[in-house]
Protein backbone atom coordinates (compact mmCIF):
# COMPACT_ATOMS: atom_id res chain seq x y z
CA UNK A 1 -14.69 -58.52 -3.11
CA UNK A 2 -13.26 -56.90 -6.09
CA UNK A 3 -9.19 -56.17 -6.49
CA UNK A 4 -9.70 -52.42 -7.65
CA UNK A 5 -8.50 -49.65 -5.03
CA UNK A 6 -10.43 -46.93 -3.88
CA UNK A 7 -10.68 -43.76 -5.37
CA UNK A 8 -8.16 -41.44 -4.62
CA UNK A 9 -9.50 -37.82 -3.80
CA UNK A 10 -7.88 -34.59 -3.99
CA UNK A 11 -6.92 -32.90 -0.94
CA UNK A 12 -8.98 -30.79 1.00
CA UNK A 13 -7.70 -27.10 1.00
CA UNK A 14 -7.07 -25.47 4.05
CA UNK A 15 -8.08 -21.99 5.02
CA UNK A 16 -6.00 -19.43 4.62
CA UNK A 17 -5.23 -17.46 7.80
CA UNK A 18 -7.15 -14.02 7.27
CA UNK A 19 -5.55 -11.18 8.17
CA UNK A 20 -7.70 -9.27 11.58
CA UNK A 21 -9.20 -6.50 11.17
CA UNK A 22 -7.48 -4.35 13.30
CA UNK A 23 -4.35 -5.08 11.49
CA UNK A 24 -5.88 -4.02 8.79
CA UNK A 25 -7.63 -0.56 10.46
CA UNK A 26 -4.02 0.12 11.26
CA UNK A 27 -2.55 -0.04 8.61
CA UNK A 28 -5.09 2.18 6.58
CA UNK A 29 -4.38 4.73 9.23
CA UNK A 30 -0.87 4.68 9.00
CA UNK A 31 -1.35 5.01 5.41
CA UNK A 32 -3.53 7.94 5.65
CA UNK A 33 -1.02 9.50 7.55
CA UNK A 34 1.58 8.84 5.08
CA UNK A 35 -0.28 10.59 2.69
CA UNK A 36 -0.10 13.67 4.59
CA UNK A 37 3.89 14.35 3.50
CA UNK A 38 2.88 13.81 -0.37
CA UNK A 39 0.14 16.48 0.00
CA UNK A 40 2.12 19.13 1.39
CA UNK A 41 5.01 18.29 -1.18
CA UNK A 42 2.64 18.53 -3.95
CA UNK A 43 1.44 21.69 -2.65
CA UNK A 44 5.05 23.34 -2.12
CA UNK A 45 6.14 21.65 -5.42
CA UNK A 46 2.99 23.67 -7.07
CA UNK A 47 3.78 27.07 -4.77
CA UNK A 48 7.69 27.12 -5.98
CA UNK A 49 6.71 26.03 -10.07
CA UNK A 50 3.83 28.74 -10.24
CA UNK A 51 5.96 31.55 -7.96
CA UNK A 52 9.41 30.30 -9.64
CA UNK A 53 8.89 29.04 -12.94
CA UNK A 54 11.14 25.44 -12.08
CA UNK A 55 11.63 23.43 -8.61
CA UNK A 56 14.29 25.19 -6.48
CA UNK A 57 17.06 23.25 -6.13
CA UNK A 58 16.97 23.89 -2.27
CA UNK A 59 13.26 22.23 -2.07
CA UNK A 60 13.40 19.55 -4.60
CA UNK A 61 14.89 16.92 -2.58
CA UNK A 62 12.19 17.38 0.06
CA UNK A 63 9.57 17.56 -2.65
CA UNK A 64 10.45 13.97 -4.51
CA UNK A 65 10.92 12.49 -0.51
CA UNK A 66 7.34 13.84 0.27
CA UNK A 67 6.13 12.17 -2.97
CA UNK A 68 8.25 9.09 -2.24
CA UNK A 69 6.20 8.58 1.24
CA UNK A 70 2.94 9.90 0.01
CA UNK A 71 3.12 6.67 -2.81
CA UNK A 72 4.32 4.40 -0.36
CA UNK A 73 1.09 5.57 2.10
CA UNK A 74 -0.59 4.71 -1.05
CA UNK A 75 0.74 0.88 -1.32
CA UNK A 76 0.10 0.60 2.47
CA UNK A 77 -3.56 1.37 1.91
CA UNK A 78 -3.65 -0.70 -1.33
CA UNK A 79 -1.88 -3.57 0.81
CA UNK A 80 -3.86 -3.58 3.40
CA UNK A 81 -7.44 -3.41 1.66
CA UNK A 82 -6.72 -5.85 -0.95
CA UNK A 83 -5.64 -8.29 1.70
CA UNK A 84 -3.69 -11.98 1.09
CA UNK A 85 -3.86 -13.92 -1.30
CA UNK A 86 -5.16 -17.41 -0.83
């Protein structure tokens, strides 16, 4: 018998855990409905600049919070079709 070891081989890689697919239907429909808030402030944002001529300062806060949820629908839906990462 000879004196040299075996070969050493590299691990096997697990599987990563997938997320399931109703996890993932959910969260594109929460996302969906997240974008509902960013449409409506883009259309009131649009109303008060064409009527106005500048953002009132009584509906800008609600316009940049309706923007803020409409991007954040948007990373949901990005999120949850791009999926883990290995």
């Amino acid at each position: 018998m000879s004196d040299t070891p075996p070969p050493i081989l590299p691990p096997v890689p697990t599987p990563s855990q997938a997320r399931s697919g109703c996890l993932t239907a959910i969260m594109v429909l929460f996302g969906i409905i997240m974008l509902l808030p960013g449409l409506c402030a883009l259309l009131f944002g649009g109303m008060s600049v064409v009527e106005g001529g500048k953002i009132e300062d009584g509906i800008a806060p609600f316009v940049f919070l309706g923007l803020a949820v409409g991007a954040g629908g948007v990373a949901l839906i990005w999120a949850a079709v791009r999926g883990r990462k290995p």
